[in-house]
N, C-alpha and C. Protein backbone atom coordinates (compact mmCIF):
# COMPACT_ATOMS: atom_id res chain seq x y z
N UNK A 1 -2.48 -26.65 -3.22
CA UNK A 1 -2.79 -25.29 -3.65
C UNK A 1 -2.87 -25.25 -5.17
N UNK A 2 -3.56 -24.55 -5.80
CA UNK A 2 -3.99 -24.27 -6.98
C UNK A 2 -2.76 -23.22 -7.27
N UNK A 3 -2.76 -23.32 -9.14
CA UNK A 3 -1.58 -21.90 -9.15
C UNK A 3 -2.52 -20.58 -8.84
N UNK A 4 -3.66 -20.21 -9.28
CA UNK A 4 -4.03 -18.94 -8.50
C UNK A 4 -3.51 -18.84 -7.55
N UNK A 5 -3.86 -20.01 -6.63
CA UNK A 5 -3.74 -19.58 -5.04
C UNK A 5 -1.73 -19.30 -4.82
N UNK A 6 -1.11 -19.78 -5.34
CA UNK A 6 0.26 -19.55 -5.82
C UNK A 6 0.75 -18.40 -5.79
N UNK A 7 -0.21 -17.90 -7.07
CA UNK A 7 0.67 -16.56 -7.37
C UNK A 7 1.16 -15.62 -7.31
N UNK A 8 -0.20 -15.33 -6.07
CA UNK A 8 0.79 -14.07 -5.08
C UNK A 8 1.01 -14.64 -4.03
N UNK A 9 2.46 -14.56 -3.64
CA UNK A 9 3.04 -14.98 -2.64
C UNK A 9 3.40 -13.59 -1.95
N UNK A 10 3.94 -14.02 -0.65
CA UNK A 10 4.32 -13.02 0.32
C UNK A 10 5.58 -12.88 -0.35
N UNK A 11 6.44 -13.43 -0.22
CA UNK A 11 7.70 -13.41 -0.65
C UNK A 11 8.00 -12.84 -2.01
N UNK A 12 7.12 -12.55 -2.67
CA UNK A 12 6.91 -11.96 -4.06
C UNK A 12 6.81 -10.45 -3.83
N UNK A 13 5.98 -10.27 -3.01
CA UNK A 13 5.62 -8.43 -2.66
C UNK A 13 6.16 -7.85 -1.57
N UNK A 14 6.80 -8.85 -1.27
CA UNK A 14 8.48 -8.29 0.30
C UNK A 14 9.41 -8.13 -0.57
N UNK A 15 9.70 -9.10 -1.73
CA UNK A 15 11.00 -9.07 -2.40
C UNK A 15 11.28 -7.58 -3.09
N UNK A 16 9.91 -7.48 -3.69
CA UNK A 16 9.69 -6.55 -4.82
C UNK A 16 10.03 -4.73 -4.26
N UNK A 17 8.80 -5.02 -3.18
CA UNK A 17 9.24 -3.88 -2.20
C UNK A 17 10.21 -3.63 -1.25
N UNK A 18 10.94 -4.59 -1.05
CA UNK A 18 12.09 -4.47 -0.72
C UNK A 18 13.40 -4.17 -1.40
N UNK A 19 12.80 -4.67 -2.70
CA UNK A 19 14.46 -4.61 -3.24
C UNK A 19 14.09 -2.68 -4.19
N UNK A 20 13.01 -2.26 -3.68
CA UNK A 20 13.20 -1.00 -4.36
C UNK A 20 13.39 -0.18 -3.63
N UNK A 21 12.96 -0.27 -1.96
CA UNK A 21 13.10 0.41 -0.97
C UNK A 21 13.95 0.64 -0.13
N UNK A 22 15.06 -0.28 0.15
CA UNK A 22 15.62 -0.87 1.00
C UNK A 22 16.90 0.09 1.16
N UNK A 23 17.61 -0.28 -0.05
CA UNK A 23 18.59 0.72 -0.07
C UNK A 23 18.21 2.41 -0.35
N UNK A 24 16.99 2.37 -1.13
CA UNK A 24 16.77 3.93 -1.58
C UNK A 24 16.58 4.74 -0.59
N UNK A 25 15.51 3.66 0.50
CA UNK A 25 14.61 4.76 1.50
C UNK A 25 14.54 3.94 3.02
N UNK A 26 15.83 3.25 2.92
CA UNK A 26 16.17 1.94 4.36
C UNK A 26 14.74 1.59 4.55
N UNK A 27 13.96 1.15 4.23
CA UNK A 27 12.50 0.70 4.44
C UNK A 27 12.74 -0.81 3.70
N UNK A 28 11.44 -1.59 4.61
CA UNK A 28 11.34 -2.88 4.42
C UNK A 28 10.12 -3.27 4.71
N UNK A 29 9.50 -4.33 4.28
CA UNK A 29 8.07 -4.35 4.39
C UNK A 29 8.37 -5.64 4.94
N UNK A 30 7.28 -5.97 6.35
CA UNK A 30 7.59 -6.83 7.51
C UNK A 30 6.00 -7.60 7.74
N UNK A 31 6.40 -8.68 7.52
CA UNK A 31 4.97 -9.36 8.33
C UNK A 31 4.47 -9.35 9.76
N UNK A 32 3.79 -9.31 10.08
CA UNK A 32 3.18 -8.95 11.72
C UNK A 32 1.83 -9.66 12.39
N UNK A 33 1.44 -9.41 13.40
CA UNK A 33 0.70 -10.11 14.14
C UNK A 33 -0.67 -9.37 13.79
N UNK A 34 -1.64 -9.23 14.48
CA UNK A 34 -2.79 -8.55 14.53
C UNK A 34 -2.88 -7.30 13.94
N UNK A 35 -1.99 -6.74 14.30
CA UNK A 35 -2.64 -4.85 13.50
C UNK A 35 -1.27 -4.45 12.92
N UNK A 36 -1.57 -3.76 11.98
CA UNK A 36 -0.46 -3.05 10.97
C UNK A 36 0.31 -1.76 11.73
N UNK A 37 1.68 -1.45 11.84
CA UNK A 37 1.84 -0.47 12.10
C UNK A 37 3.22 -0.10 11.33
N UNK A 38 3.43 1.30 11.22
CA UNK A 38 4.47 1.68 10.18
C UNK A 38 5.91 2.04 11.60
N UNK A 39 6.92 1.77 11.81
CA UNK A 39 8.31 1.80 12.22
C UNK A 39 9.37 2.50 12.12
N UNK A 40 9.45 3.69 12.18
CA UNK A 40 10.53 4.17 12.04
C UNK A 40 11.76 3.80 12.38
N UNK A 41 13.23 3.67 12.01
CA UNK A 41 14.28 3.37 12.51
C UNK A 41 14.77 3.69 13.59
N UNK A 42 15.24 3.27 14.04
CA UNK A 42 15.69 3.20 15.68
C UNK A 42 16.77 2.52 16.44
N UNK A 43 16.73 2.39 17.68
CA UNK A 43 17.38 1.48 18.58
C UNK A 43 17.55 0.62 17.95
N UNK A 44 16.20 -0.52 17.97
CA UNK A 44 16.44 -1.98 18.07
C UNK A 44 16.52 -2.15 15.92
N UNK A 45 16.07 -1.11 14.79
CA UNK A 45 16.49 -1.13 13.55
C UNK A 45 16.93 -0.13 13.25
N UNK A 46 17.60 -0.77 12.24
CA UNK A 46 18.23 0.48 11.59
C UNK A 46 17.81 0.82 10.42
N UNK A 47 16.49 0.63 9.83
CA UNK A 47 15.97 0.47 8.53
C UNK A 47 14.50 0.57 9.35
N UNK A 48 13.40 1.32 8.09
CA UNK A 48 11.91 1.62 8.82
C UNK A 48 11.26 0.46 8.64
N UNK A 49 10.32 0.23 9.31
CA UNK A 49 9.38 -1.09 8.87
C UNK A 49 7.75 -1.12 8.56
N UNK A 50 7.74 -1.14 7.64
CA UNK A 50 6.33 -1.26 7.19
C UNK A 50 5.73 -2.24 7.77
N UNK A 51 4.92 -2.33 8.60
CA UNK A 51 4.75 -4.08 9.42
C UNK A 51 3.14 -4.30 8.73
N UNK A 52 2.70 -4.97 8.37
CA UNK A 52 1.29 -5.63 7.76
C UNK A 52 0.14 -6.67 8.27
N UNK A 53 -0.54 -6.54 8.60
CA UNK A 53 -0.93 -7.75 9.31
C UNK A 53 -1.08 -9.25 8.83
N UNK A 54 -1.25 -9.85 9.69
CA UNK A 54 -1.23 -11.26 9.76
C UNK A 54 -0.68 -11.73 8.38
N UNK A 55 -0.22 -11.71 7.77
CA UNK A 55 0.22 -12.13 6.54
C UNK A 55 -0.52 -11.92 5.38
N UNK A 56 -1.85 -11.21 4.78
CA UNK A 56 -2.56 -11.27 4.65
C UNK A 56 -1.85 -10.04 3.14
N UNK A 57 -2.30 -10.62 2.38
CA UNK A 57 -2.03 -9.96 0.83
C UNK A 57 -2.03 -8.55 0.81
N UNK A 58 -3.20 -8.32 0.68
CA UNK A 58 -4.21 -7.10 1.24
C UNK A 58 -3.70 -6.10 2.10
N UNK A 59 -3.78 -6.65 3.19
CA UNK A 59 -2.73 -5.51 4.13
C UNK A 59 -1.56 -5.07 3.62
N UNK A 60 -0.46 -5.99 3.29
CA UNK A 60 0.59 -5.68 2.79
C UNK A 60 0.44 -4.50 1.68
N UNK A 61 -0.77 -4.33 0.49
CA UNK A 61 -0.78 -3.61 -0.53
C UNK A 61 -1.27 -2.45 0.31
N UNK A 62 -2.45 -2.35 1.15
CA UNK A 62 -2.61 -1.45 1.70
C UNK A 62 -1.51 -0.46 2.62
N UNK A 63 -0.78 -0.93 3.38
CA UNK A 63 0.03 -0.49 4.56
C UNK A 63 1.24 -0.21 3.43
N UNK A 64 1.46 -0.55 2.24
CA UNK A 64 2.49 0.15 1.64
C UNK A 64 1.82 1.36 0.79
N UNK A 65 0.90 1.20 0.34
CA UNK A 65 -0.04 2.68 -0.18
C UNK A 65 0.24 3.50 0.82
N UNK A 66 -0.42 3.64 1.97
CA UNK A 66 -0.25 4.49 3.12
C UNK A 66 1.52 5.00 3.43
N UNK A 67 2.68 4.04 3.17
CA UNK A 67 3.73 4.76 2.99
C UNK A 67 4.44 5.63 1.99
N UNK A 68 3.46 5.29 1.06
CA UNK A 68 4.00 5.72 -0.45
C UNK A 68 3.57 7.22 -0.33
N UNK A 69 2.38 7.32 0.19
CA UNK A 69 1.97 8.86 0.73
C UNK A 69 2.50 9.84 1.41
N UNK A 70 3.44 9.07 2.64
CA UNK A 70 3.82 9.66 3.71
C UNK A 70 4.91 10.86 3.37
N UNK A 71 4.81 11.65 3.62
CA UNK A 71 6.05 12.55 3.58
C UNK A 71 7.34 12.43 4.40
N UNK A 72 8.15 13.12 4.08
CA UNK A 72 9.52 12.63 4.80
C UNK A 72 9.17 12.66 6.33
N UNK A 73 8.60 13.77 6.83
CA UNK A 73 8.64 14.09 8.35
C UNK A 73 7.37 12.91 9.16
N UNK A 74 6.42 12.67 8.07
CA UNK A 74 5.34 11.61 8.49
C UNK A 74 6.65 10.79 8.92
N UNK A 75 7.17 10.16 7.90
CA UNK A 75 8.25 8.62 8.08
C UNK A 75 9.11 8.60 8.80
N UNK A 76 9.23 9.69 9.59
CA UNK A 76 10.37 9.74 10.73
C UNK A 76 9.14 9.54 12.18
N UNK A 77 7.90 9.29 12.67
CA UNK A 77 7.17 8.90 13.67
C UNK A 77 6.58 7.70 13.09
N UNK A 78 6.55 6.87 14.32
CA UNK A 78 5.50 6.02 14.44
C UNK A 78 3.64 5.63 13.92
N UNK A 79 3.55 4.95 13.00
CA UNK A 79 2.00 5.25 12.49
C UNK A 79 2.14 6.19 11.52
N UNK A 80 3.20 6.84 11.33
CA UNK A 80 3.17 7.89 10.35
C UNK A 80 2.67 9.22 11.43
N UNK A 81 1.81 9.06 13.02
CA UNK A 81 1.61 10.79 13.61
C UNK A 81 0.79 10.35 13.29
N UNK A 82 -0.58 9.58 12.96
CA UNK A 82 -1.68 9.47 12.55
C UNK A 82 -2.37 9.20 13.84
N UNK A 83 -3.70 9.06 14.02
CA UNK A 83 -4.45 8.50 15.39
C UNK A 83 -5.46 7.51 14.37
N UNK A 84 -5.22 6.44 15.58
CA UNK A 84 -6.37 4.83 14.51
C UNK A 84 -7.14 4.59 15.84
N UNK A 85 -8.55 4.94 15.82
CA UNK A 85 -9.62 4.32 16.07
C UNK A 85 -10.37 2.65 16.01
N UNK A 86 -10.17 1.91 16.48
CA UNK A 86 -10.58 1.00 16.38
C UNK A 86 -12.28 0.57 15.76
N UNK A 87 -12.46 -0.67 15.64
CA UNK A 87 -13.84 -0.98 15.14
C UNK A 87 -14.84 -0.07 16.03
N UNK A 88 -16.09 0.46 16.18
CA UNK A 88 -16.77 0.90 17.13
C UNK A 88 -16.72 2.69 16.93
N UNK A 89 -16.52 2.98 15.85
CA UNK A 89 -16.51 4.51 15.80
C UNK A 89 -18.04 5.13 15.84
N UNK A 90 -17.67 6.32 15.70
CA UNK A 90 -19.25 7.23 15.83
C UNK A 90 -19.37 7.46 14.83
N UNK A 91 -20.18 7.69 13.80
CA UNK A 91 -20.69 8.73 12.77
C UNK A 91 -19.40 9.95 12.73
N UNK A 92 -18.97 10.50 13.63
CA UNK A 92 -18.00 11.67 13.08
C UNK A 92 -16.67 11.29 12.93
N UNK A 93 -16.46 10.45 13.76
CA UNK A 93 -15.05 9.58 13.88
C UNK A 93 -14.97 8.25 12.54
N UNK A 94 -16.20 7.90 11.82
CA UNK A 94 -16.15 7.31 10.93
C UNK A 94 -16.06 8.34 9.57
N UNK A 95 -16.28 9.28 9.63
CA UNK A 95 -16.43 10.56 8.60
C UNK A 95 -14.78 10.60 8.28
N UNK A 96 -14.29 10.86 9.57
CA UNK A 96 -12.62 11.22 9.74
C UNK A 96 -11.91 10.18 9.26
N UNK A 97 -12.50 8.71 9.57
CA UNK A 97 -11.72 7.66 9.01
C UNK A 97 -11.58 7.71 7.34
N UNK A 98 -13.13 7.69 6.73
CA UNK A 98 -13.14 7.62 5.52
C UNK A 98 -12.08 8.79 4.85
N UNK A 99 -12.37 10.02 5.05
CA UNK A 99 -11.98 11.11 4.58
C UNK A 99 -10.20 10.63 4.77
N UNK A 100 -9.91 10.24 5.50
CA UNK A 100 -8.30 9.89 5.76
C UNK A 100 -7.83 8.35 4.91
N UNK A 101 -8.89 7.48 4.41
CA UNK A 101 -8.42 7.00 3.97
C UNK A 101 -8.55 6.76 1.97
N UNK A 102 -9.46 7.74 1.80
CA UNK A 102 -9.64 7.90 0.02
C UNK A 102 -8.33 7.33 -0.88
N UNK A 103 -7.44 8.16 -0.35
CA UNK A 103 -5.78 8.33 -0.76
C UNK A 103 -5.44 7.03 -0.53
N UNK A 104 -5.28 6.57 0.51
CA UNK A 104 -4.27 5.38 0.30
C UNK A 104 -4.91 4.29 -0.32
N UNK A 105 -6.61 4.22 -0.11
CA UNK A 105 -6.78 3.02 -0.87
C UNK A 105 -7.50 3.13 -2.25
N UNK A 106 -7.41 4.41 -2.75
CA UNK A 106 -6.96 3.90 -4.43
C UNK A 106 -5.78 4.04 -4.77
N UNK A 107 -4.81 4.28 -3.63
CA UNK A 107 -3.26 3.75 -4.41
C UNK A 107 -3.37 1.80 -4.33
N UNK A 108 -3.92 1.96 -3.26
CA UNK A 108 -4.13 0.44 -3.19
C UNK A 108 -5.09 -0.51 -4.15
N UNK A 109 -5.77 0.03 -4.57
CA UNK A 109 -6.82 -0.44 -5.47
C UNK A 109 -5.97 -0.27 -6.92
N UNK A 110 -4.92 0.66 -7.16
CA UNK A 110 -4.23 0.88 -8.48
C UNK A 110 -2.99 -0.55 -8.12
N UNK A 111 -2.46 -0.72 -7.50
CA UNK A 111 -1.38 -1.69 -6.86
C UNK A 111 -2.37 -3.15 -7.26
N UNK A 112 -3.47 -3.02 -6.32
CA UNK A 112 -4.48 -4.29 -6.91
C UNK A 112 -4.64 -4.85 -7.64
N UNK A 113 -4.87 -3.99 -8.53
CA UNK A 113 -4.90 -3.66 -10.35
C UNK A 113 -3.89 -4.68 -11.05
N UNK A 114 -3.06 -3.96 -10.16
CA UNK A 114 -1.43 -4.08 -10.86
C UNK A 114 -1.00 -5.92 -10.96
N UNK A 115 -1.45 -5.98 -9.89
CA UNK A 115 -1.58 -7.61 -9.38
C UNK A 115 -2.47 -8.64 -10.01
N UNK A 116 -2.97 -8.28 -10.72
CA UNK A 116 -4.46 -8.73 -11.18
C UNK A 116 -5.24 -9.41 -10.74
N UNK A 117 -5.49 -8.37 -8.72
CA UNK A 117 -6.31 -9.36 -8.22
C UNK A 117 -7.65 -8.47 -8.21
N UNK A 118 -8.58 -8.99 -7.28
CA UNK A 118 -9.80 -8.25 -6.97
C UNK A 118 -9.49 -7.23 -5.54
N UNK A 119 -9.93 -5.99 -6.17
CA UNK A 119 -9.91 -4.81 -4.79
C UNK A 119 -11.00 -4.78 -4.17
N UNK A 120 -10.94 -4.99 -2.85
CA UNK A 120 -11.85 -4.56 -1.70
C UNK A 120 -11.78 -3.45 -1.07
N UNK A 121 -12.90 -2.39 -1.29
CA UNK A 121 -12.99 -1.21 -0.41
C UNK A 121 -12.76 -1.51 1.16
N UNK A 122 -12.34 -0.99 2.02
CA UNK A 122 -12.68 -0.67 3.36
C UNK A 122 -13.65 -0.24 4.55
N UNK A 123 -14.49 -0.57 4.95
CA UNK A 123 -14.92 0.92 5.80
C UNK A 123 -14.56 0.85 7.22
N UNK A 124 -13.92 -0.44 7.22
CA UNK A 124 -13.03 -0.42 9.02
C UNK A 124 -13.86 -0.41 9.82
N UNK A 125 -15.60 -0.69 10.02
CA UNK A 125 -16.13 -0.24 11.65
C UNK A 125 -17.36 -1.15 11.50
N UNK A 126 -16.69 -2.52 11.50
CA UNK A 126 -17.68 -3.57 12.23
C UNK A 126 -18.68 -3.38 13.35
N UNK A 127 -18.18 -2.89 14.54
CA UNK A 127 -18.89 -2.70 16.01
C UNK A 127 -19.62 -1.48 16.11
N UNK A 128 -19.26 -0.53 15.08
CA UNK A 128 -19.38 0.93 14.78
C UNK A 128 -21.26 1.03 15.34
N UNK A 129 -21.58 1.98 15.72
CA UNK A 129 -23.27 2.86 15.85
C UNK A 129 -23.38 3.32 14.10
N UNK A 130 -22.04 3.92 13.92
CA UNK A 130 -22.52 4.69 12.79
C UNK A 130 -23.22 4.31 11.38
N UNK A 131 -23.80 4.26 10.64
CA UNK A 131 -24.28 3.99 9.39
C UNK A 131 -23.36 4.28 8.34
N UNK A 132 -22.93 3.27 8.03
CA UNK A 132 -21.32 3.81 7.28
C UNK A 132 -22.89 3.23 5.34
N UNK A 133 -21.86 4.41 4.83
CA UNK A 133 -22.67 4.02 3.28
C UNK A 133 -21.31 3.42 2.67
N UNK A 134 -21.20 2.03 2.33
CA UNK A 134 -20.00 1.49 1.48
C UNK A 134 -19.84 2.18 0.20
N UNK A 135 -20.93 1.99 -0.20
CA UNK A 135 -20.88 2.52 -1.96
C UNK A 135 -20.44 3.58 -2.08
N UNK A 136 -21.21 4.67 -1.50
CA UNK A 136 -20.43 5.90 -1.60
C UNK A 136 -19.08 6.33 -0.98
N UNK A 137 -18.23 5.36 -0.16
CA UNK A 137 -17.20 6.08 -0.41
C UNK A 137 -16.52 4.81 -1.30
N UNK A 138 -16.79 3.47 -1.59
CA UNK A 138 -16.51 2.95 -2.64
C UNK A 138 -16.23 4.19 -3.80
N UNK A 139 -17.23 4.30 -3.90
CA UNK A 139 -17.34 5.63 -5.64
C UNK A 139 -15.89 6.64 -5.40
N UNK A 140 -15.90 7.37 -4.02
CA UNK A 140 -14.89 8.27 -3.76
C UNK A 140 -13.71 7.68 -4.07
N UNK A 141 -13.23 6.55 -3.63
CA UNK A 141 -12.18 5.67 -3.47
C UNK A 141 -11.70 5.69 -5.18
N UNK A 142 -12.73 5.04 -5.62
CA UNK A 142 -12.63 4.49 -7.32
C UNK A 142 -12.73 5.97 -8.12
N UNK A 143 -13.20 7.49 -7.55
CA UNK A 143 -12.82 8.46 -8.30
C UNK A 143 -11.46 9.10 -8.21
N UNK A 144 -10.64 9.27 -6.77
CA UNK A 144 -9.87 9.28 -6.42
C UNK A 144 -8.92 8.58 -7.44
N UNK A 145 -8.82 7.08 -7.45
CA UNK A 145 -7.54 6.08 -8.50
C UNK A 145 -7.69 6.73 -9.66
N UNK A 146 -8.84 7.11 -10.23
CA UNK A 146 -8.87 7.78 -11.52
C UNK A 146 -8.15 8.86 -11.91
N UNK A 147 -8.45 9.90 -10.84
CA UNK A 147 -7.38 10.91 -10.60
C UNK A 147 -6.17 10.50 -10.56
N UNK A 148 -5.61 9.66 -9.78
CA UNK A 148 -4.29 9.40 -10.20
C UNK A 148 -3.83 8.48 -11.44
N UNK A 149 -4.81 8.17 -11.82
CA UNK A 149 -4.52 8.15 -13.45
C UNK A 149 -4.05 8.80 -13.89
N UNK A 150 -4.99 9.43 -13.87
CA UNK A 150 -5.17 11.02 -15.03
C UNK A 150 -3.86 12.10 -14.62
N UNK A 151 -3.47 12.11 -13.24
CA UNK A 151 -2.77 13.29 -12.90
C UNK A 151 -1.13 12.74 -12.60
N UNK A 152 -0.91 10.97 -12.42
CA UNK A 152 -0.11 10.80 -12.39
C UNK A 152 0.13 10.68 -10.36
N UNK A 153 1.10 9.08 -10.27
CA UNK A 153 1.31 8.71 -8.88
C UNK A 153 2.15 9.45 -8.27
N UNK A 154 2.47 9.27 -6.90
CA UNK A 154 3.43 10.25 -6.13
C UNK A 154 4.47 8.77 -6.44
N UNK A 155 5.62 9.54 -6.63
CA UNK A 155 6.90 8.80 -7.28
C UNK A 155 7.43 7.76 -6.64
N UNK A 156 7.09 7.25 -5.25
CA UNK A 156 7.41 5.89 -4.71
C UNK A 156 5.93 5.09 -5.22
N UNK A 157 5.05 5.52 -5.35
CA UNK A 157 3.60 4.55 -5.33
C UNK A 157 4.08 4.13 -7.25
N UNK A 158 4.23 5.17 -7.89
CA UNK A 158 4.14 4.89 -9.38
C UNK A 158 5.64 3.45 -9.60
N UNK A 159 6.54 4.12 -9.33
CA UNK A 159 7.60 3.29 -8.77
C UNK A 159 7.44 1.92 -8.37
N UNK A 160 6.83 1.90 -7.35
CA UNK A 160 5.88 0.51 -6.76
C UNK A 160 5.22 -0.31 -8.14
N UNK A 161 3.75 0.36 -8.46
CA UNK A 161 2.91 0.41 -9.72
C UNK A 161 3.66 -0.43 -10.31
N UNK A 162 4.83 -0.02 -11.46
CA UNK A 162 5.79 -0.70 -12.61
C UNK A 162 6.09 -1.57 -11.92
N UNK A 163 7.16 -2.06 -10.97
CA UNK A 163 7.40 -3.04 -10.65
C UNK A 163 6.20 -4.06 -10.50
N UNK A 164 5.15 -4.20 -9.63
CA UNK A 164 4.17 -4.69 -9.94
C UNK A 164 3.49 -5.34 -11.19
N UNK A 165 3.65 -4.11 -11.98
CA UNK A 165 2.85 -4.55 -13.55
C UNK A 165 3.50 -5.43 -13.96
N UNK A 166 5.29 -4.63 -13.94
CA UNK A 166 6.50 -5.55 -14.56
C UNK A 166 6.26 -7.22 -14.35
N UNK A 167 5.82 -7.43 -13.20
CA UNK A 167 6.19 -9.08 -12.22
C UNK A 167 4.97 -10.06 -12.82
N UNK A 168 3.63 -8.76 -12.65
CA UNK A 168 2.50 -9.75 -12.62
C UNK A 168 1.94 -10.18 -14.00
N UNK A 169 2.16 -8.63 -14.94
CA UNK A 169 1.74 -8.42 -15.96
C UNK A 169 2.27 -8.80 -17.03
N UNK A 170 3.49 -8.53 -16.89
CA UNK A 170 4.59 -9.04 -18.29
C UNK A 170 5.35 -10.08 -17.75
N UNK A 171 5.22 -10.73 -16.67
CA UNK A 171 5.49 -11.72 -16.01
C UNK A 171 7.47 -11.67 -16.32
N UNK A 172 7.72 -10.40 -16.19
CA UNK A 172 9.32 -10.37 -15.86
C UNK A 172 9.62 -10.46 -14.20
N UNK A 173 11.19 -11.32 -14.85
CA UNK A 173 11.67 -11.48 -12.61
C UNK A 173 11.27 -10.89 -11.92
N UNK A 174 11.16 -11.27 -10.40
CA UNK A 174 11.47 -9.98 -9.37
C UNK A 174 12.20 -9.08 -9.76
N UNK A 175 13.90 -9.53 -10.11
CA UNK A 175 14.61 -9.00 -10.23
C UNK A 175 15.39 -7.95 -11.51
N UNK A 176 14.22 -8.27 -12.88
CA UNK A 176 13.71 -6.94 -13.72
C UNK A 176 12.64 -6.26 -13.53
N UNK A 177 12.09 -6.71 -12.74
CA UNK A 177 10.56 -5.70 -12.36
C UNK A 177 11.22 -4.71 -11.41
N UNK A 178 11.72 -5.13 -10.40
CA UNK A 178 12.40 -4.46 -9.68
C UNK A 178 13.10 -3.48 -10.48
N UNK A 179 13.68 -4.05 -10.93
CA UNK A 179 15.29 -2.68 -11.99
C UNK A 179 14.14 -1.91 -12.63
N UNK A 180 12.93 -2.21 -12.82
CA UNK A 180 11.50 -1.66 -13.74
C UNK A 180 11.57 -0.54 -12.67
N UNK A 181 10.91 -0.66 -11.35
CA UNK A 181 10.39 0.20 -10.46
C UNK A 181 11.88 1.18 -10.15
N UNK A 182 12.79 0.44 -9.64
CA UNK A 182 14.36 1.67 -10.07
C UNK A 182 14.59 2.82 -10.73
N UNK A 183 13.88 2.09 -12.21
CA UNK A 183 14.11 2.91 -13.53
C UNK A 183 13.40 4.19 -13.22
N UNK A 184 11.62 3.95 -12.74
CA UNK A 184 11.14 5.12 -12.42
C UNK A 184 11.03 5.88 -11.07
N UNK A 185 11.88 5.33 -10.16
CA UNK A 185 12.05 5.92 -9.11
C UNK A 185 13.11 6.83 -9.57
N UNK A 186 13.98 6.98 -10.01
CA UNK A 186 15.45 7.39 -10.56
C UNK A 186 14.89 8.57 -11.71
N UNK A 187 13.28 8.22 -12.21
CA UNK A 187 12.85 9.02 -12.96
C UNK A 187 13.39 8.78 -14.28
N UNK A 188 14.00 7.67 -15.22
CA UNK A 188 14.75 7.13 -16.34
C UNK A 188 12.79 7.07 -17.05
N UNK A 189 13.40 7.21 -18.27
CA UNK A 189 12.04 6.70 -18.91
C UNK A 189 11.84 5.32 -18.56
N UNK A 190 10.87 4.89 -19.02
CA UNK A 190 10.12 3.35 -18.70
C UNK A 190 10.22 3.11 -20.04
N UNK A 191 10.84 1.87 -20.22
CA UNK A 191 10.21 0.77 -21.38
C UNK A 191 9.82 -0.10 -21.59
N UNK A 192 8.79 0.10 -23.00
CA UNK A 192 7.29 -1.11 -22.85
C UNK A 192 7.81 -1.80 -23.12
């Protein structure tokens, strides 16, 4: 392996998100088989699980965007209460997908960022009839992150964000990037 291929490790963006989540918000980010699904605590845990697919970088940044969103009462069901359509949607059911997913993936595309890797839009519907236009909701996606530029993250995603920058960017520990993402979860100023 090359160090690119190195540098993001799994164990790098479980650690990170784990060690900011874990105790704050009993959440843990979990590797998984075929499809991503979010876990609420339960029976068999006692802590929620962000599950990601196949091991796969990407998912992991994505499927934690989508929690960073969730509101308290989302994070107490399964999926978050959401309904997921598989590949093969219609034109209106692909409308609903896009429109549902703007939000999480320019938190994901800002997280991307953060990583200093390359972001891939979505449009989820390989098998689909519908005529999905990439670009344009590409554009939505990439006006959307801007907005949260400009207006500022919801306080677990920004939280997330620093730690991130902290690890990849200023190449501090897990374990000051982490105390980084703490600082602004806790709402402490940040320092450059």
């Amino acid at each position: 392996m090359t160090q690119s291929e190195t540098r993001w490790t799994l164990d790098d963006i479980t650690a990170l998100f784990d060690g900011l989540f874990h105790e704050t918000y009993s959440t843990r980010l979990v590797r998984g088989a075929d499809e991503p699904l979010y876990r609420p605590a339960g029976a068999d845990y006692d802590y929620h699980q962000v599950i990601f697919a196949r091991g796969f970088y990407a998912s992991a940044l994505h499927e934690i965007s989508h929690w960073c969103i969730a509101g308290e009462r989302r994070r107490g069901l399964e999926d978050y209460g959401y309904w997921y359509l598989p590949d093969g949607r219609t034109a209106e059911q692909q409308a609903a997908f896009e429109k549902a997913e703007i939000a999480p993936q320019a938190l994901e595309l800002l997280f991307t960022e953060a990583c200093q890797r390359r972001f891939h839009v979505s449009v989820d519907n390989l098998g689909g009839d519908a005529e999905v236009d990439r670009e344009a909701f590409e554009a939505r996606v990439m006006s959307r992150a801007e907005r949260y530029r400009q207006e500022g993250l919801p306080v677990r995603a920004a939280a997330f964000r620093y730690a991130l920058l902290a690890y990849y960017q200023e190449n501090r520990s897990r374990k000051a990037a982490i105390e980084c993402g703490l600082a602004a979860l806790r709402g402490d100023p940040i320092l450059q």
